[in-house]
Protein backbone atom coordinates (compact mmCIF):
# COMPACT_ATOMS: atom_id res chain seq x y z
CA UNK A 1 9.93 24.71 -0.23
CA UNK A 2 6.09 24.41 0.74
CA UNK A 3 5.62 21.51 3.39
CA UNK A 4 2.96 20.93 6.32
CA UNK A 5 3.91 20.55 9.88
CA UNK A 6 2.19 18.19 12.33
CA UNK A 7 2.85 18.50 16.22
CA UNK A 8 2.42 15.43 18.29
CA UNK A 9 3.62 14.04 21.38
CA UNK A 10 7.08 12.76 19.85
CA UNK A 11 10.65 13.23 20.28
CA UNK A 12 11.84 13.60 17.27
CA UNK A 13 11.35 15.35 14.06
CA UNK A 14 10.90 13.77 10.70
CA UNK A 15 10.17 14.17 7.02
CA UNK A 16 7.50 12.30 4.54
CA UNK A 17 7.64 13.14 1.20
CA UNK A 18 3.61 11.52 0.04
CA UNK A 19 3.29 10.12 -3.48
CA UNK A 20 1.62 13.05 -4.58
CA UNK A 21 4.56 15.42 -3.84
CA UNK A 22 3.28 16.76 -0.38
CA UNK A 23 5.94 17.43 2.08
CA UNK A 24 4.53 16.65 5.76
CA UNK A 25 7.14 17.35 8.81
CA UNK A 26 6.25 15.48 12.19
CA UNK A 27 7.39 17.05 14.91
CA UNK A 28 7.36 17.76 18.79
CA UNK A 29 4.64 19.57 20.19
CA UNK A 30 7.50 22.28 21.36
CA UNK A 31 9.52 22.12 18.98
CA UNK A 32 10.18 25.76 17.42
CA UNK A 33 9.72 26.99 14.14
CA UNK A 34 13.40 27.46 13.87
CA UNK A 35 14.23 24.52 14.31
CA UNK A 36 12.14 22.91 11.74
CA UNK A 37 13.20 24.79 9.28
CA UNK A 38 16.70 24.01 9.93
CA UNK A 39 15.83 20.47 9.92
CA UNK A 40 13.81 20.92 6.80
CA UNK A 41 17.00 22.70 5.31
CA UNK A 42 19.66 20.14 6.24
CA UNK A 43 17.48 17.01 4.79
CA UNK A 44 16.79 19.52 1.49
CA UNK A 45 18.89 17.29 -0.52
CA UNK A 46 17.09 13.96 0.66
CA UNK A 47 13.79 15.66 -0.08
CA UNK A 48 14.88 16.38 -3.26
CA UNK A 49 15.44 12.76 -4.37
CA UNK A 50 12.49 11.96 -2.94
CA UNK A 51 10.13 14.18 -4.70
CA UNK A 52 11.96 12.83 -7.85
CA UNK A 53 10.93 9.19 -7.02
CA UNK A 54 7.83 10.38 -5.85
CA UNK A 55 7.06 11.70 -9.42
CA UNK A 56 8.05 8.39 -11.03
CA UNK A 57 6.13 6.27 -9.03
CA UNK A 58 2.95 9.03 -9.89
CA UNK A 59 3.60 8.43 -13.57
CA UNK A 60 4.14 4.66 -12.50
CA UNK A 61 0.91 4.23 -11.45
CA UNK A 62 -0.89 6.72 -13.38
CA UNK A 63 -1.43 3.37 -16.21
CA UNK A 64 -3.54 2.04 -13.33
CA UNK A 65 -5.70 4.63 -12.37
CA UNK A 66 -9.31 3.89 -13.10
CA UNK A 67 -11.39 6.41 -14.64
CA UNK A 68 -14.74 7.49 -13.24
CA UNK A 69 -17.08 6.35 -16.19
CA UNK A 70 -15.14 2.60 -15.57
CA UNK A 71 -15.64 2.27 -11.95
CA UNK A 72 -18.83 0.47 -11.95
CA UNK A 73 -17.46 -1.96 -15.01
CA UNK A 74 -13.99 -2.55 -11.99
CA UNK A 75 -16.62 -3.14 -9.53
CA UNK A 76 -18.13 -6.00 -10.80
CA UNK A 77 -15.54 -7.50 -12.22
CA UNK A 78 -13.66 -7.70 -8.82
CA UNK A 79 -16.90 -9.22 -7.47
CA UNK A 80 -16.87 -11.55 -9.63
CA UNK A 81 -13.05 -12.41 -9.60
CA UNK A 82 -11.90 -12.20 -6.47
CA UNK A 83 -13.93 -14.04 -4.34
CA UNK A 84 -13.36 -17.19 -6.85
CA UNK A 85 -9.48 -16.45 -7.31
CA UNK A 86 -9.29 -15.96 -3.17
CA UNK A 87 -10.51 -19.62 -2.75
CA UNK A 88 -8.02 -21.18 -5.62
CA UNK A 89 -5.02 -19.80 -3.47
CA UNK A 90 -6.68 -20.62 0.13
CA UNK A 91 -7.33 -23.86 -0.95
CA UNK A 92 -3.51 -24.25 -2.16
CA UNK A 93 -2.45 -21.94 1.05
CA UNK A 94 -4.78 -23.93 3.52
CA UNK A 95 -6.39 -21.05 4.49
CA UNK A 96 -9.70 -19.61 4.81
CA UNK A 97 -11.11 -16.55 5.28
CA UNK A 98 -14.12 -15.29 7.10
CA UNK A 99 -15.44 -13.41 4.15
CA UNK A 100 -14.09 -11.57 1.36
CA UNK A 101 -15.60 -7.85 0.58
CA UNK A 102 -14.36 -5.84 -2.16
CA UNK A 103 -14.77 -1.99 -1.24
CA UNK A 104 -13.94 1.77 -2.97
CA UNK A 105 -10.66 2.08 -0.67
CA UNK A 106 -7.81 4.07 -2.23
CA UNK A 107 -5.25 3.53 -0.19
CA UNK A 108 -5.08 -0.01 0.10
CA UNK A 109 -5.56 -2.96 -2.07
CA UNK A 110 -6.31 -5.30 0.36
CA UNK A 111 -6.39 -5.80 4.34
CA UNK A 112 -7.42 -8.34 7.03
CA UNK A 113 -8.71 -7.80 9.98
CA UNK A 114 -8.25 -9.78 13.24
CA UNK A 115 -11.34 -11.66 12.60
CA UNK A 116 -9.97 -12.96 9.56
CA UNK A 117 -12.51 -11.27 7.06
CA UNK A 118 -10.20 -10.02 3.75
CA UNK A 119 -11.46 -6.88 1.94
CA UNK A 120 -9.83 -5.76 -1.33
CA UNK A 121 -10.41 -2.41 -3.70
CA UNK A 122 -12.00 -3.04 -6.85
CA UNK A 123 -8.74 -0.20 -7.99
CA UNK A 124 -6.90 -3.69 -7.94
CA UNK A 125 -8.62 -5.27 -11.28
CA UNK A 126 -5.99 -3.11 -13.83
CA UNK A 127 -3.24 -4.70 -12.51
CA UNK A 128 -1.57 -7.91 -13.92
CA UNK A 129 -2.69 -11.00 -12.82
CA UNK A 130 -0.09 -12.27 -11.29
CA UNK A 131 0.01 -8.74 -9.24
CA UNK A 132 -3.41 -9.54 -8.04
CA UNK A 133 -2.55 -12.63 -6.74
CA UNK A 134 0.28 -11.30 -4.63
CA UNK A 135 -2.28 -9.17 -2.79
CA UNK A 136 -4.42 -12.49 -2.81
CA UNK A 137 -1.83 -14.66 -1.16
CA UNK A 138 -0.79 -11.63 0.76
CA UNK A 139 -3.85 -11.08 2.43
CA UNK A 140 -4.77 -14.27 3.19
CA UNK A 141 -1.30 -14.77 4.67
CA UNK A 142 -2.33 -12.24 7.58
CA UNK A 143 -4.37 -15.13 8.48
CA UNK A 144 -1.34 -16.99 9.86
CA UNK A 145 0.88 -14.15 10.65
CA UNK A 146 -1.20 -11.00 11.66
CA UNK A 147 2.09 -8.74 11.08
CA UNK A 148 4.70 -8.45 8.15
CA UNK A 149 7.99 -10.23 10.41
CA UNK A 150 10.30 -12.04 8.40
CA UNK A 151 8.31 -15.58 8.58
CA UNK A 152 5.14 -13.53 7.23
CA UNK A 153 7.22 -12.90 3.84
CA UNK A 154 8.87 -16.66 4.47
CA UNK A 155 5.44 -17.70 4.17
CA UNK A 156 4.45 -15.59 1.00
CA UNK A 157 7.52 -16.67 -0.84
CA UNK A 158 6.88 -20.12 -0.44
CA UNK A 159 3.57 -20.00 -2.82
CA UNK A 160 5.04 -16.99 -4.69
CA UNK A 161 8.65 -16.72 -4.69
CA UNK A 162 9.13 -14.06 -6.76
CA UNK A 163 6.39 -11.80 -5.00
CA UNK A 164 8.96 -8.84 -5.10
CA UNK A 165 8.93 -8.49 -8.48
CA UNK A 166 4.99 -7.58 -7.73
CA UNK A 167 5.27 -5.54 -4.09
CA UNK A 168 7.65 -3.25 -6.62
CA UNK A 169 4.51 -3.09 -9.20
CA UNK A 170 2.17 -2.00 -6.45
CA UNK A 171 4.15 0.26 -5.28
CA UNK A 172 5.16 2.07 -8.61
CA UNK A 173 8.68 1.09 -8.24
């Protein structure tokens, strides 16, 4: 089994198994060879099941993926649409952000920052509506609670009380 090792000033080892079927091990910066293999070797089962769900959440998502030749076509129309759907739900939310960008990111369908300016991916605009407005309602809520604690989610549910249903859709589950 193929997997990358990253040294760092920790204490402990542990295993990430990446969407995309990469197996990363974090460990000590003295930490022998040795014994990350043995590690690696008594979590082998664990890793297993996780490459599996790894590979469903891959073909998941794979209905979402834009092509190349559409980007510019998901580009505008996030331009167009989120800013306007943004200030339906912070009107209903009573919250309002410093600005709303929509960027390229691939990582991340939305974020926040501290000074309250919301960005979102255009990669967003396949999804279901009502998947879109999670990250909406989502996002904005970092305006009010700049962490996910329980009363962050409290908060969400109480415009969107089903927003599981959509987390699980974002994440491929």
């Amino acid at each position: 089994m193929e997997y990358e090792v990253i040294r760092s000033k920790r204490t402990t080892l542990s295993i990430e198994v990446n969407i995309d079927g990469r197996i990363t091990v974090k460990a000590p910066l003295l930490c022998s060879d040795k014994e990350i293999e043995a590690f690696v070797t008594d979590h082998s089962e664990w890793i297993q099941k996780a490459l599996v769900k790894s590979q469903k959440r891959r073909e998941k998502k794979a209905e979402f993926i834009i092509p190349q030749d559409k980007e510019n076509y998901y580009r505008q129309k996030a331009k167009e649409y989120l800013p306007v759907r943004t200030a339906y739900w912070s009107d209903i939310m009573g919250l309002t952000p410093a600005y709303v960008h929509i960027t390229g990111a691939k990582k991340r369908f939305g974020s926040c920052n501290g000074k309250n300016g919301i960005c979102f991916s255009f990669r967003l605009m396949p999804y279901p509506e009502k998947v879109i407005d999670y990250v909406i309602i989502h996002e904005l809520a970092h305006i009010k609670h700049k962490n996910h604690s329980a009363d962050f989610y409290a908060f969400i549910a109480e415009f969107m009380p089903d927003y599981r249903i959509y987390e699980k859709i974002l994440k491929g589950d």
